[in-house]
PDB file of N, CA and C in Angstrom:
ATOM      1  N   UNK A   1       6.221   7.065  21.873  1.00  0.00           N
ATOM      2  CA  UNK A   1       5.857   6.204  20.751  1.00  0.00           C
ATOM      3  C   UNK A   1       5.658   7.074  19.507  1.00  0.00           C
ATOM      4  N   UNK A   2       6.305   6.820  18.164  1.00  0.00           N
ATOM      5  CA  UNK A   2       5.937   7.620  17.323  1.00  0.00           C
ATOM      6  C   UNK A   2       4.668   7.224  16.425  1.00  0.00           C
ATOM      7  N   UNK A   3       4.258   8.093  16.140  1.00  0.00           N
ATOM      8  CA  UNK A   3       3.422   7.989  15.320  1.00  0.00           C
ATOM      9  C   UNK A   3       3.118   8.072  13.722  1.00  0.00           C
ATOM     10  N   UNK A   4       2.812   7.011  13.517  1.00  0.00           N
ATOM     11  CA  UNK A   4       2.954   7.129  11.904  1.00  0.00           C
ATOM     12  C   UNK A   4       1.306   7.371  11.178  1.00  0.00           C
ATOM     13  N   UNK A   5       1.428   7.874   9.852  1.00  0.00           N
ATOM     14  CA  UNK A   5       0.329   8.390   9.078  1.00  0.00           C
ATOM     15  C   UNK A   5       0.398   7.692   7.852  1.00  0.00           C
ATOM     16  N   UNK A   6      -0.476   6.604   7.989  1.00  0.00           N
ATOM     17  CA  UNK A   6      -0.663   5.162   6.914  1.00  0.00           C
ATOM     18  C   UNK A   6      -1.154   5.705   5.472  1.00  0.00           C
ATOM     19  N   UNK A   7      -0.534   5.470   4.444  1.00  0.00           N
ATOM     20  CA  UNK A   7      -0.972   4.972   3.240  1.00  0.00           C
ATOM     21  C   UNK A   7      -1.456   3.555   3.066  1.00  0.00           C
ATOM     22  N   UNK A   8      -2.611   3.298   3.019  1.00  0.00           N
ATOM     23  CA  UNK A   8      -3.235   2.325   2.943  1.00  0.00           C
ATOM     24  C   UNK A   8      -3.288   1.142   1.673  1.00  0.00           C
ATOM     25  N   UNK A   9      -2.276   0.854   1.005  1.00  0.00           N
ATOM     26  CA  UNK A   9      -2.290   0.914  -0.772  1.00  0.00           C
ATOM     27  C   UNK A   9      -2.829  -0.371  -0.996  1.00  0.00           C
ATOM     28  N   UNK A  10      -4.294  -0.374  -1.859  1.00  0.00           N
ATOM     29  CA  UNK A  10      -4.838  -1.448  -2.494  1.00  0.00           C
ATOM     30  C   UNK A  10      -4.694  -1.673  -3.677  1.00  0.00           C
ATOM     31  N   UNK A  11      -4.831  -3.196  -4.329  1.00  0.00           N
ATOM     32  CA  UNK A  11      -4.794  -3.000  -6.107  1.00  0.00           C
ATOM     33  C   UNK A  11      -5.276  -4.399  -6.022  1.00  0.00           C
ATOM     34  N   UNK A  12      -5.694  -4.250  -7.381  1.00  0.00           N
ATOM     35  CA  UNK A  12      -5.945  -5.730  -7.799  1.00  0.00           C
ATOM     36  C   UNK A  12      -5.909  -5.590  -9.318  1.00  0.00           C
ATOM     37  N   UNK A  13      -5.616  -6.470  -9.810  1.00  0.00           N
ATOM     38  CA  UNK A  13      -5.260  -6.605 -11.355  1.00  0.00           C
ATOM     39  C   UNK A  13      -6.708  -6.756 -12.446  1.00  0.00           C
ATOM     40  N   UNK A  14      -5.911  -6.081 -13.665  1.00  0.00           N
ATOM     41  CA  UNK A  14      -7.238  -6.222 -14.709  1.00  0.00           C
ATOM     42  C   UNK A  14      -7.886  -7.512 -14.590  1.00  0.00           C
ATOM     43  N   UNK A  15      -6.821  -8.126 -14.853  1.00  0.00           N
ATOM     44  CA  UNK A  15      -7.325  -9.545 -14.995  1.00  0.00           C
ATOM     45  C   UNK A  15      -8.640 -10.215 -13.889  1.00  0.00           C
ATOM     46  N   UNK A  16      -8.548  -9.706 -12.505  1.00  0.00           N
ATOM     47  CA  UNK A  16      -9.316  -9.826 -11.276  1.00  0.00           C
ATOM     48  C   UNK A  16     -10.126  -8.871 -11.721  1.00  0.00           C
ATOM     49  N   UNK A  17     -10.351  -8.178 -12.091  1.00  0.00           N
ATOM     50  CA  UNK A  17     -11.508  -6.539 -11.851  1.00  0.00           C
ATOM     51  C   UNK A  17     -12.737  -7.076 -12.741  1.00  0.00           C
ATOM     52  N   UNK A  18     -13.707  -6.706 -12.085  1.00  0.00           N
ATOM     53  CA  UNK A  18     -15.023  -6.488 -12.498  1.00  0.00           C
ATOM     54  C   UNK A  18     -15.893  -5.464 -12.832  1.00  0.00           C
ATOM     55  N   UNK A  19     -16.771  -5.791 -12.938  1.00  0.00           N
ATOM     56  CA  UNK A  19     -17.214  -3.653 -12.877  1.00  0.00           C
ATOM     57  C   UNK A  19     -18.189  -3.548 -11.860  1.00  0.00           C
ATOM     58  N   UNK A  20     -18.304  -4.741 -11.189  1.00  0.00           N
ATOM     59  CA  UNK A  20     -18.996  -4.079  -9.588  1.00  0.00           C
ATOM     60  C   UNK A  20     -17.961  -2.682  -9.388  1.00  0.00           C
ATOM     61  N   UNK A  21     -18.830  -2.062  -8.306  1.00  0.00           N
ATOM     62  CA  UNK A  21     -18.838  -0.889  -7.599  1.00  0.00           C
ATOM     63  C   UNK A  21     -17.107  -0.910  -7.011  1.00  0.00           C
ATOM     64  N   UNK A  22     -17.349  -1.654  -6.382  1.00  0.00           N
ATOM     65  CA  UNK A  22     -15.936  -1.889  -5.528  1.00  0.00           C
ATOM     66  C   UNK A  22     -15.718  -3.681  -5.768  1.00  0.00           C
ATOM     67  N   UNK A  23     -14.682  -4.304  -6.196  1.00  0.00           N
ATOM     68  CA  UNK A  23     -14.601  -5.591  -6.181  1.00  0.00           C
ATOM     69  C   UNK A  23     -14.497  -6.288  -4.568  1.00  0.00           C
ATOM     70  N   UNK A  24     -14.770  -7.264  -4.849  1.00  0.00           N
ATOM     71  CA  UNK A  24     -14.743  -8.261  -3.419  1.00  0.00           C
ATOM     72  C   UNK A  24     -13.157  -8.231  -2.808  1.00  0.00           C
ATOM     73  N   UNK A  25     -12.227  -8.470  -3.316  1.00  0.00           N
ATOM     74  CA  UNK A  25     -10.845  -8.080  -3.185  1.00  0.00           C
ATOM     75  C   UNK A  25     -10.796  -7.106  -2.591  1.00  0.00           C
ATOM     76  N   UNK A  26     -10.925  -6.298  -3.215  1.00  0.00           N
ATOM     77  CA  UNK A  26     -10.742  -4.516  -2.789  1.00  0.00           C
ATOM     78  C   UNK A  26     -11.354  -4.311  -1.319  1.00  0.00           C
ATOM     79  N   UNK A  27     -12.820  -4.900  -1.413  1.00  0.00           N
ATOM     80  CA  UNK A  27     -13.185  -4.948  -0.015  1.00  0.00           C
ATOM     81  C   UNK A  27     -12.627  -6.008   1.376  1.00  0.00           C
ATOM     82  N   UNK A  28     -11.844  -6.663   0.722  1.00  0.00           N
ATOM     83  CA  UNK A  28     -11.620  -7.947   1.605  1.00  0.00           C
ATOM     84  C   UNK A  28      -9.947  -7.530   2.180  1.00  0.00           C
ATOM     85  N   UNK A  29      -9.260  -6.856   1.324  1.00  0.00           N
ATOM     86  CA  UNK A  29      -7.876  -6.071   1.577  1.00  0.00           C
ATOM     87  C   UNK A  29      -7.843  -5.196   2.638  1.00  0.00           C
ATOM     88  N   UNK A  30      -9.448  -4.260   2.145  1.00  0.00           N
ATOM     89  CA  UNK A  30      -9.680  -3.410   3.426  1.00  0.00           C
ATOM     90  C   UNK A  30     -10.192  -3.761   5.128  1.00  0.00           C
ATOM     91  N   UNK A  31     -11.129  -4.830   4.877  1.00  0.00           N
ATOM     92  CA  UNK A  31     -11.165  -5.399   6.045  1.00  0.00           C
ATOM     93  C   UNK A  31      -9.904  -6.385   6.664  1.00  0.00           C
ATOM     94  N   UNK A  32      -9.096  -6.425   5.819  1.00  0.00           N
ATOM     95  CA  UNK A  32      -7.591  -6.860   7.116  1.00  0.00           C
ATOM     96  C   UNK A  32      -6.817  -5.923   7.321  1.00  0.00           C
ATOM     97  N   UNK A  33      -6.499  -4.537   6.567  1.00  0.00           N
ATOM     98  CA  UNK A  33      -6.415  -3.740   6.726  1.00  0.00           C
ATOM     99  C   UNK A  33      -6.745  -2.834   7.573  1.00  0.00           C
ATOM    100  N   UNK A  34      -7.848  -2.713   7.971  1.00  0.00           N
ATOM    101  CA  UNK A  34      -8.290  -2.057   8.968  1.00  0.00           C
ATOM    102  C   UNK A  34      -8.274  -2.838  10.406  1.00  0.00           C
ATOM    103  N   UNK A  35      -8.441  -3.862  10.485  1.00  0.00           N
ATOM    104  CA  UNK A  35      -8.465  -5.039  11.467  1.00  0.00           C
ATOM    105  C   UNK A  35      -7.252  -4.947  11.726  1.00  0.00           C
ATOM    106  N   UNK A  36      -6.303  -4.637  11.395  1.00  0.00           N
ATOM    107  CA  UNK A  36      -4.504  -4.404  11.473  1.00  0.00           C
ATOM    108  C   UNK A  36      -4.785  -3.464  12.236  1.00  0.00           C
ATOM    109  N   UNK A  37      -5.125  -1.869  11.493  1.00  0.00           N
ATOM    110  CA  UNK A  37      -4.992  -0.873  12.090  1.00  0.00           C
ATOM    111  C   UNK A  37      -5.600  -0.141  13.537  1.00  0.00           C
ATOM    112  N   UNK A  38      -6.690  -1.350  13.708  1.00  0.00           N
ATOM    113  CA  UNK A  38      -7.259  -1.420  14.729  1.00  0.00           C
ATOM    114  C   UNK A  38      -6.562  -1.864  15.918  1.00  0.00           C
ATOM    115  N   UNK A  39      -5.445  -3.090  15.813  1.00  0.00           N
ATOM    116  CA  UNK A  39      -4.885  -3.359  16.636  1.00  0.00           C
ATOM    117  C   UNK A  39      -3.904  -2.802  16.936  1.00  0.00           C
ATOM    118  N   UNK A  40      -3.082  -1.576  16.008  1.00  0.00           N
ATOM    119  CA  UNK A  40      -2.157  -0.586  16.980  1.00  0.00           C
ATOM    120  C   UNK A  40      -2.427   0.411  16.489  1.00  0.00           C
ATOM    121  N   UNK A  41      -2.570   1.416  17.554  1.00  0.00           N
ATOM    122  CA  UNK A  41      -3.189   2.707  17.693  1.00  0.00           C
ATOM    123  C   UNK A  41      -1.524   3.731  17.600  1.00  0.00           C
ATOM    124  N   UNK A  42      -0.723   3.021  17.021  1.00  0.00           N
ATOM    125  CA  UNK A  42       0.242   3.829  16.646  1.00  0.00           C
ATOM    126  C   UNK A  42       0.201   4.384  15.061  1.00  0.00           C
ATOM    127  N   UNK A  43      -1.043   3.763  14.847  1.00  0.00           N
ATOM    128  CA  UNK A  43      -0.949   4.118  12.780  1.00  0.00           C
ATOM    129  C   UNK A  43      -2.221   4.763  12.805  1.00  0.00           C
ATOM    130  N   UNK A  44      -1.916   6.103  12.254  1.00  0.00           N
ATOM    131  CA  UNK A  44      -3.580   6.953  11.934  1.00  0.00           C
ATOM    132  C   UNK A  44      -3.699   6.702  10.267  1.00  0.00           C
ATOM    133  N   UNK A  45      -4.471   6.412   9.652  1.00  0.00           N
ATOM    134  CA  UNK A  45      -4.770   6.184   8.467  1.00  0.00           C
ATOM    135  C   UNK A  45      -5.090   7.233   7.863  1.00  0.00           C
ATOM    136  N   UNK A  46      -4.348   7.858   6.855  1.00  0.00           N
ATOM    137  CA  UNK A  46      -4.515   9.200   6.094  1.00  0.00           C
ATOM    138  C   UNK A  46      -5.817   8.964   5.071  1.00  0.00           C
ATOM    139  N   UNK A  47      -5.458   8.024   4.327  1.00  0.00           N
ATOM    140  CA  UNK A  47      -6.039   7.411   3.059  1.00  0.00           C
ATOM    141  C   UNK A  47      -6.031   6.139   2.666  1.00  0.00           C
ATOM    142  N   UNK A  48      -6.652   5.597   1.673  1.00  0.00           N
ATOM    143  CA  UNK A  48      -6.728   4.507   1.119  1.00  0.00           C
ATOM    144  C   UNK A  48      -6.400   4.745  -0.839  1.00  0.00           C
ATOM    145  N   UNK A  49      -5.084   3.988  -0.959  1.00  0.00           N
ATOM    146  CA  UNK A  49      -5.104   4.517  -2.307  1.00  0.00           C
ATOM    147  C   UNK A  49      -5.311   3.371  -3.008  1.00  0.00           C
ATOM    148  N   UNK A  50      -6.372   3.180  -3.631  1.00  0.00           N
ATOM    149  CA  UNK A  50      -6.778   2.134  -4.495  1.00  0.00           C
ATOM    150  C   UNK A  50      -6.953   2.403  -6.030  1.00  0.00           C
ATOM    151  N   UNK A  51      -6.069   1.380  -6.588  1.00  0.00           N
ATOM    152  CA  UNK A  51      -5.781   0.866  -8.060  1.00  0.00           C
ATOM    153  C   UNK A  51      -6.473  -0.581  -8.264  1.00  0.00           C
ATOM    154  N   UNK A  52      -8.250  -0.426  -8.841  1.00  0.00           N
ATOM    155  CA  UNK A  52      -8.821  -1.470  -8.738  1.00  0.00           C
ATOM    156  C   UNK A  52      -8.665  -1.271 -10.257  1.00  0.00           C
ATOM    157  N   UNK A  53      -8.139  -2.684 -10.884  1.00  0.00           N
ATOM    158  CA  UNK A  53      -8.001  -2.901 -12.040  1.00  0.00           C
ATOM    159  C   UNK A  53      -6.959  -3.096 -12.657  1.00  0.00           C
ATOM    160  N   UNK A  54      -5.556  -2.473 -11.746  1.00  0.00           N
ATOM    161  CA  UNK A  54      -4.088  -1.566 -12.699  1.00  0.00           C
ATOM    162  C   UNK A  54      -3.743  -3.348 -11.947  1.00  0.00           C
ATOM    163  N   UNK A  55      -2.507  -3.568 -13.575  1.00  0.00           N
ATOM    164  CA  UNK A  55      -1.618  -4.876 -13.406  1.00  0.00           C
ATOM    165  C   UNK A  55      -0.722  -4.329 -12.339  1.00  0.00           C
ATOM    166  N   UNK A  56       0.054  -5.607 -11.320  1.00  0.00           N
ATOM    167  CA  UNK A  56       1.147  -5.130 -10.463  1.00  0.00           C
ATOM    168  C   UNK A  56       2.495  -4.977 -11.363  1.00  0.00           C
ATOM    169  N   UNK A  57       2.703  -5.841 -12.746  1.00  0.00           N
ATOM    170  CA  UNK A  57       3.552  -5.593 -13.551  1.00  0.00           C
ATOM    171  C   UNK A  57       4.582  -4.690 -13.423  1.00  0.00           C
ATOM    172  N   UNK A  58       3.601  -3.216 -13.420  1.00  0.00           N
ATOM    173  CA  UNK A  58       4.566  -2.319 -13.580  1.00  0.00           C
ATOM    174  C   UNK A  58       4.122  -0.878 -12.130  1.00  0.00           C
ATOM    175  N   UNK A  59       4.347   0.222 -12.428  1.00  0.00           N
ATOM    176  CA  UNK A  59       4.405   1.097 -11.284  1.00  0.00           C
ATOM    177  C   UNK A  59       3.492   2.594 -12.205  1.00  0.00           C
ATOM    178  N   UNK A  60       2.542   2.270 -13.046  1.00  0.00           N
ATOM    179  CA  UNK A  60       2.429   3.298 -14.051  1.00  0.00           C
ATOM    180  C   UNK A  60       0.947   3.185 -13.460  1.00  0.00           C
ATOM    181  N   UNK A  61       0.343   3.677 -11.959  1.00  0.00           N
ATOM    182  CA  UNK A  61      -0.810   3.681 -11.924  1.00  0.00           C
ATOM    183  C   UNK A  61      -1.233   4.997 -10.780  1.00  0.00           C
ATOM    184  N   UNK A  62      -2.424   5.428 -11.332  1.00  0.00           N
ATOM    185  CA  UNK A  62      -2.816   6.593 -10.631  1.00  0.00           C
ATOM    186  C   UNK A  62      -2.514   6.505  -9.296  1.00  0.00           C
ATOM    187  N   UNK A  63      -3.192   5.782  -8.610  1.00  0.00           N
ATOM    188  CA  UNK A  63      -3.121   6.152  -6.612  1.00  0.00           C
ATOM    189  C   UNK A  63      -1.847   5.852  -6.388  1.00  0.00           C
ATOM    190  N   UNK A  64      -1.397   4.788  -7.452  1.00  0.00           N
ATOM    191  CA  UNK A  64       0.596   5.032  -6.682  1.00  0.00           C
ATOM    192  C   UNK A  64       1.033   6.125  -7.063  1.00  0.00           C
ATOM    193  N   UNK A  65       0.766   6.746  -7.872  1.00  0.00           N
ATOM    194  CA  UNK A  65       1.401   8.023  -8.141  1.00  0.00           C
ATOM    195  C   UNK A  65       1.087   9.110  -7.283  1.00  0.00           C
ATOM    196  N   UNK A  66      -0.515   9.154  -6.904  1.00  0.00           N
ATOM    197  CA  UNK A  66      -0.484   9.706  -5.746  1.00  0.00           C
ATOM    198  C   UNK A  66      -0.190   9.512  -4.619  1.00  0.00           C
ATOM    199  N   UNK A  67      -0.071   8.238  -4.072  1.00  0.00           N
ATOM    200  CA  UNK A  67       0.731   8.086  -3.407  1.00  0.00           C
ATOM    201  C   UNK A  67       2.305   8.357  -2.962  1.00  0.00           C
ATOM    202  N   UNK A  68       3.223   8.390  -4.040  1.00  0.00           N
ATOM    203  CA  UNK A  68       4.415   9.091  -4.609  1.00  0.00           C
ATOM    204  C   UNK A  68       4.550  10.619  -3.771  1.00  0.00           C
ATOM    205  N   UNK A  69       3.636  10.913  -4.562  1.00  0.00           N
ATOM    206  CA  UNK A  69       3.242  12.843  -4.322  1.00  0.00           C
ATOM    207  C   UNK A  69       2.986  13.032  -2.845  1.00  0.00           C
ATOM    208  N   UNK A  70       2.298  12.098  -2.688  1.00  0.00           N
ATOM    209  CA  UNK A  70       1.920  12.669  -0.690  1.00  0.00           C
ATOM    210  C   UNK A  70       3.137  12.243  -0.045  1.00  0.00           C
ATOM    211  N   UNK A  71       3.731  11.291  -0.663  1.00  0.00           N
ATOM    212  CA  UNK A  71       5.023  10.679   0.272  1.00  0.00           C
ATOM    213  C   UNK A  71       5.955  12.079   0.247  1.00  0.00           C
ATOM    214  N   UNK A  72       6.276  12.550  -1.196  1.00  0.00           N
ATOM    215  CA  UNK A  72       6.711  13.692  -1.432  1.00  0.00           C
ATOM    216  C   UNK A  72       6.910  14.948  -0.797  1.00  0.00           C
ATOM    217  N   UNK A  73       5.065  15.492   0.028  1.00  0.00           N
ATOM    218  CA  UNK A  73       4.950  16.370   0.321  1.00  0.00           C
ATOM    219  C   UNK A  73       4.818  16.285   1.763  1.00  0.00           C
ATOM    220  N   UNK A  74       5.585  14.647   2.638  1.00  0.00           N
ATOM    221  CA  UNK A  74       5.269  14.622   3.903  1.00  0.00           C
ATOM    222  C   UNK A  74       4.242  14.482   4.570  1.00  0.00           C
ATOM    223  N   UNK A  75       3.064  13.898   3.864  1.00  0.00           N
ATOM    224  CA  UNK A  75       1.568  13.642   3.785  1.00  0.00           C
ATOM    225  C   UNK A  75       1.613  12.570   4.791  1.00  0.00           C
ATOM    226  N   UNK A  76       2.764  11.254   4.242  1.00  0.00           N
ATOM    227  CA  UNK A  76       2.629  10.134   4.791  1.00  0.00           C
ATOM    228  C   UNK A  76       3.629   9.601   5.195  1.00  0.00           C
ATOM    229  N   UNK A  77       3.917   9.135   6.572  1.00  0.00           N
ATOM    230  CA  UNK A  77       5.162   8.234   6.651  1.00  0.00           C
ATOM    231  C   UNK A  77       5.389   6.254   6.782  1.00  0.00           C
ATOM    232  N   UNK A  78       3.932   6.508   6.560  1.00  0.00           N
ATOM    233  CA  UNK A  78       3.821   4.679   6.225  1.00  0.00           C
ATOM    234  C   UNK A  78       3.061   4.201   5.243  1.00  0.00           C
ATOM    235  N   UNK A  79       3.515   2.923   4.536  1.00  0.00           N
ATOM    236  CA  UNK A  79       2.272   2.446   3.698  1.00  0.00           C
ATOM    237  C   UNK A  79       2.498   0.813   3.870  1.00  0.00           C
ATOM    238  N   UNK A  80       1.430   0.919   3.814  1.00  0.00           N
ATOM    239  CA  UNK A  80       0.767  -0.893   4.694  1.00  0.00           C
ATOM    240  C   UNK A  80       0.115  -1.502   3.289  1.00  0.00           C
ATOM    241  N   UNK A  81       0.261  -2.848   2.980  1.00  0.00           N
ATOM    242  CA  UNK A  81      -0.424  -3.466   1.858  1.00  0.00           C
ATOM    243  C   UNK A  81      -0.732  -4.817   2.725  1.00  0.00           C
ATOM    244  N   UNK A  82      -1.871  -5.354   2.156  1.00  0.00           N
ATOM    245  CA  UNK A  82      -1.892  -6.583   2.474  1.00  0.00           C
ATOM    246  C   UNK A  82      -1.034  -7.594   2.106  1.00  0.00           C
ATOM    247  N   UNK A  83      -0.463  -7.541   1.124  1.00  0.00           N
ATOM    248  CA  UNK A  83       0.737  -8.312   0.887  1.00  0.00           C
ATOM    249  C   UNK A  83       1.761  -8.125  -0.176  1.00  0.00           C
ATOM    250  N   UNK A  84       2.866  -8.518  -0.565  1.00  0.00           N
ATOM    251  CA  UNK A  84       4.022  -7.756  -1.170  1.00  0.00           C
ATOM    252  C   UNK A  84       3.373  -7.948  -2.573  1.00  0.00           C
ATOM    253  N   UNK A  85       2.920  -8.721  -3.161  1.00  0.00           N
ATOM    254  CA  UNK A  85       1.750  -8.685  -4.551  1.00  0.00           C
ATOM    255  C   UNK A  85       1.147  -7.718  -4.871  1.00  0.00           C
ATOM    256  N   UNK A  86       0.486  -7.024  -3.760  1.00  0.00           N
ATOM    257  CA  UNK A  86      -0.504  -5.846  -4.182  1.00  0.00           C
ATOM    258  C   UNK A  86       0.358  -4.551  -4.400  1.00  0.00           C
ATOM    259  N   UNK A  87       1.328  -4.688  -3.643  1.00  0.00           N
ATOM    260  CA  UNK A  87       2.438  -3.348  -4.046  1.00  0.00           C
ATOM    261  C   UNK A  87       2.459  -3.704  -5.362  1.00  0.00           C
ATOM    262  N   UNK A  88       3.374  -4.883  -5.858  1.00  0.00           N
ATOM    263  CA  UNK A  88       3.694  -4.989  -7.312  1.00  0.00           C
ATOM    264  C   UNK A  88       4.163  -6.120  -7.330  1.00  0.00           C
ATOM    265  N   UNK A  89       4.210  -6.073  -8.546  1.00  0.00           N
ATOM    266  CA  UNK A  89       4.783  -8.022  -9.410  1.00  0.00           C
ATOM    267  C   UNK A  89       5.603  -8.237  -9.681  1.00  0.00           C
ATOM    268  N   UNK A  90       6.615  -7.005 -10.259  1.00  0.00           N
ATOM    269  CA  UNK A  90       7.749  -6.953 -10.928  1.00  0.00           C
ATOM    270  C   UNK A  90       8.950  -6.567  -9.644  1.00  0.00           C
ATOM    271  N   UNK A  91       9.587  -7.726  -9.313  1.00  0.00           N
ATOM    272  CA  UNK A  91      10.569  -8.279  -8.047  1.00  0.00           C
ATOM    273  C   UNK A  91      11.230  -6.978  -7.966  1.00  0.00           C
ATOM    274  N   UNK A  92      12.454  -6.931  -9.048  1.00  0.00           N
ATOM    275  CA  UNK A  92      13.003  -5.570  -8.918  1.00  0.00           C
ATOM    276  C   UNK A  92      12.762  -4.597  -8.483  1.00  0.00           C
ATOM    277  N   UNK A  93      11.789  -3.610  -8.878  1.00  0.00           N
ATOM    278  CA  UNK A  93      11.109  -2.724  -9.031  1.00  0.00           C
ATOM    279  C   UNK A  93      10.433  -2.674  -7.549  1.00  0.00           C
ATOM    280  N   UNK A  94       9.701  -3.651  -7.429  1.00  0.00           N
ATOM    281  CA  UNK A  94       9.374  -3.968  -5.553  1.00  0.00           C
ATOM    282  C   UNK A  94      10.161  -3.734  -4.862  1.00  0.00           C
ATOM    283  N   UNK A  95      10.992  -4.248  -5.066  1.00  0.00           N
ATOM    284  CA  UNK A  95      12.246  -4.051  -4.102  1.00  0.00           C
ATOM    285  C   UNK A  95      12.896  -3.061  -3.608  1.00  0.00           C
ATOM    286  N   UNK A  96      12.752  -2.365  -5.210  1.00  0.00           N
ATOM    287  CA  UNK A  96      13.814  -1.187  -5.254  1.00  0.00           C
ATOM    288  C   UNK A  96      12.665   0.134  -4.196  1.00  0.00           C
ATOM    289  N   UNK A  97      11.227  -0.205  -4.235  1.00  0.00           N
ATOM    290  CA  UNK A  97      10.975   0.384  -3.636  1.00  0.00           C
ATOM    291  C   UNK A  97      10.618   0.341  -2.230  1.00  0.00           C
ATOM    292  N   UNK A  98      10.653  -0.866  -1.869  1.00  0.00           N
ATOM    293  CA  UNK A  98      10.966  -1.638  -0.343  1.00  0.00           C
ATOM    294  C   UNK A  98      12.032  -0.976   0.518  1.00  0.00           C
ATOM    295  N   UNK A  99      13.207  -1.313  -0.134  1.00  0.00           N
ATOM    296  CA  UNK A  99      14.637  -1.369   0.329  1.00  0.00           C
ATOM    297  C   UNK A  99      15.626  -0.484  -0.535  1.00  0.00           C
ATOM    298  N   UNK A 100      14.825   0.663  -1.022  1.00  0.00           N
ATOM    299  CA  UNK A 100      15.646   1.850  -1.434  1.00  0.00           C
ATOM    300  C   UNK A 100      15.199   3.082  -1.087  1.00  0.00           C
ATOM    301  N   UNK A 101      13.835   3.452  -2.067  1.00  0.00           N
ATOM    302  CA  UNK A 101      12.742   4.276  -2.041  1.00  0.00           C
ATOM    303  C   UNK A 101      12.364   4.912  -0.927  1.00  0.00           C
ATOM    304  N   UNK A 102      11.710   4.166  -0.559  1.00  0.00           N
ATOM    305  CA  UNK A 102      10.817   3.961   0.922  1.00  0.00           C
ATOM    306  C   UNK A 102      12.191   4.509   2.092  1.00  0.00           C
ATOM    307  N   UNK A 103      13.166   3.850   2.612  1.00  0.00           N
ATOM    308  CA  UNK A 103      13.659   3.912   3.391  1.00  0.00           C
ATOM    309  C   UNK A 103      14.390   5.601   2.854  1.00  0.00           C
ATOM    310  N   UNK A 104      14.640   6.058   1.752  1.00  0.00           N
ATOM    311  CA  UNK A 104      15.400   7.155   1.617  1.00  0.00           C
ATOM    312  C   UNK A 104      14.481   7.811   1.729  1.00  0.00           C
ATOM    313  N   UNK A 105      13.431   8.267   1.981  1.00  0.00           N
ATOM    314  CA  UNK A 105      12.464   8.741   2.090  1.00  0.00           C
ATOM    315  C   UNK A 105      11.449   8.769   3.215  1.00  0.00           C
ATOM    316  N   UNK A 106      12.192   8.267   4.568  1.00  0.00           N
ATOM    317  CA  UNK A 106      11.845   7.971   5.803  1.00  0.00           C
ATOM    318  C   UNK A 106      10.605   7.483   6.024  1.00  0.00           C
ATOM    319  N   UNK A 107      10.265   6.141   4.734  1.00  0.00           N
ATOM    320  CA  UNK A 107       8.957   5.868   4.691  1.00  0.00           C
ATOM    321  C   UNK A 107       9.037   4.355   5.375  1.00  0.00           C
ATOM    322  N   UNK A 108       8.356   3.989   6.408  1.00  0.00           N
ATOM    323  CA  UNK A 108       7.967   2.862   6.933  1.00  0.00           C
ATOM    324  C   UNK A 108       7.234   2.152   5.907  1.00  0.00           C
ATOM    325  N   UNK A 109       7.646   0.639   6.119  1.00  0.00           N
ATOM    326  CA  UNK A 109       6.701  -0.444   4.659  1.00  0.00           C
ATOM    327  C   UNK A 109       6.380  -1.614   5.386  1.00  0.00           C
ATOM    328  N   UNK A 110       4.892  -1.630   5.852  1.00  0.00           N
ATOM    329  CA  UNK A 110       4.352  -2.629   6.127  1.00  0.00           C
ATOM    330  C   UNK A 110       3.668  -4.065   4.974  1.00  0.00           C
ATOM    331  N   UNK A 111       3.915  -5.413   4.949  1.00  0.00           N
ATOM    332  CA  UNK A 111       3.348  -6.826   4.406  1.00  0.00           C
ATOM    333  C   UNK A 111       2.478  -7.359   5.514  1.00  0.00           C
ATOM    334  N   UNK A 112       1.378  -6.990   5.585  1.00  0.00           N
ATOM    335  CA  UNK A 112       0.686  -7.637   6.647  1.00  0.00           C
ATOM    336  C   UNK A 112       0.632  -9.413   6.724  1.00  0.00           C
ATOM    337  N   UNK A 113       0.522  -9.699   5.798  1.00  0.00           N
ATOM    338  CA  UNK A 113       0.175 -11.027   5.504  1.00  0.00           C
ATOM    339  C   UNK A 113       1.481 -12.055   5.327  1.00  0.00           C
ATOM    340  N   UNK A 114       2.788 -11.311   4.859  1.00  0.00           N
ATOM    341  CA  UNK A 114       3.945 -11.111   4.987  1.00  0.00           C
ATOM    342  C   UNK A 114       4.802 -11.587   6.279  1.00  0.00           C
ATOM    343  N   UNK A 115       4.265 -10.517   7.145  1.00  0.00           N
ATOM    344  CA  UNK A 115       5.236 -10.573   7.905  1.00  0.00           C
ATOM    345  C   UNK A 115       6.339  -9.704   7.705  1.00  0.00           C
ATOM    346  N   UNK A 116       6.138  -8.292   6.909  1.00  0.00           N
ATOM    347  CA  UNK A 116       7.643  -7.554   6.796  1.00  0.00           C
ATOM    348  C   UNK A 116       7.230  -6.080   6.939  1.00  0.00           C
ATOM    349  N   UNK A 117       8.239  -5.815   8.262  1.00  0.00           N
ATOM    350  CA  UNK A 117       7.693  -4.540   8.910  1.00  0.00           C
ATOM    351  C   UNK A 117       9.648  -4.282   8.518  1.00  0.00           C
ATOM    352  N   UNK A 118       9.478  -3.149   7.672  1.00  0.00           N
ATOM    353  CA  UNK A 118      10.826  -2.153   7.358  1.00  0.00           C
ATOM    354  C   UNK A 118      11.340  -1.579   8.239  1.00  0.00           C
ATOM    355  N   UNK A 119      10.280  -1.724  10.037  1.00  0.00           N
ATOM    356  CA  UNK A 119      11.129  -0.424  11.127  1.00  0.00           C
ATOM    357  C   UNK A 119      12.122  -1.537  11.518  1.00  0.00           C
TER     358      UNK A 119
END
């Protein structure tokens, strides 16, 4: 069985953000998130990269970028979102990193909520 090393990627939009500590979202992403990862012991969770605040619009936000970089440096070979929204908004651009990105880059792409597992 192989084993994969999860990027965990959260976001929620300005428009949603508050200035609590952590928003209710943010925490509510992580508890299905983890409740996922609980049920197969084939995904070790590296990190959690959370963009509480950044629009899905576009792709111009810190933890995706770090995210980017670890994908880069072989850090990670999966990233799990709660749903294809929290990746991003802008269809194209999603996509292109769904079903271009990701796969040239031997990166597994989990939609929990979805239903869309890339293996």
């Amino acid at each position: 069985m192989q084993r994969f090393n999860v990027a965990a990627y959260l976001r929620l939009s300005k428009e949603e953000f508050s200035n609590e500590k952590e928003s209710n979202s943010i925490t509510n992403q992580k508890l299905i998130m983890d409740n996922y990862l609980k049920e197969h012991k084939e995904y070790k969770l590296v990190d959690y990269y959370i963009d509480d605040g950044y629009s899905g619009t576009n792709f111009d936000r810190p933890k995706f970028k770090e995210l980017l970089d670890d994908i880069s440096k072989g850090i990670i070979n999966c990233v799990i979102t709660k749903d294809l929204s929290r990746l991003g908004r802008d269809f194209i651009e999603t996509n292109n990193y769904i079903y271009k990105y990701f796969p040239e880059n031997g990166i597994r792409y989990i939609s929990i909520l979805d239903n869309l597992d890339t293996e």
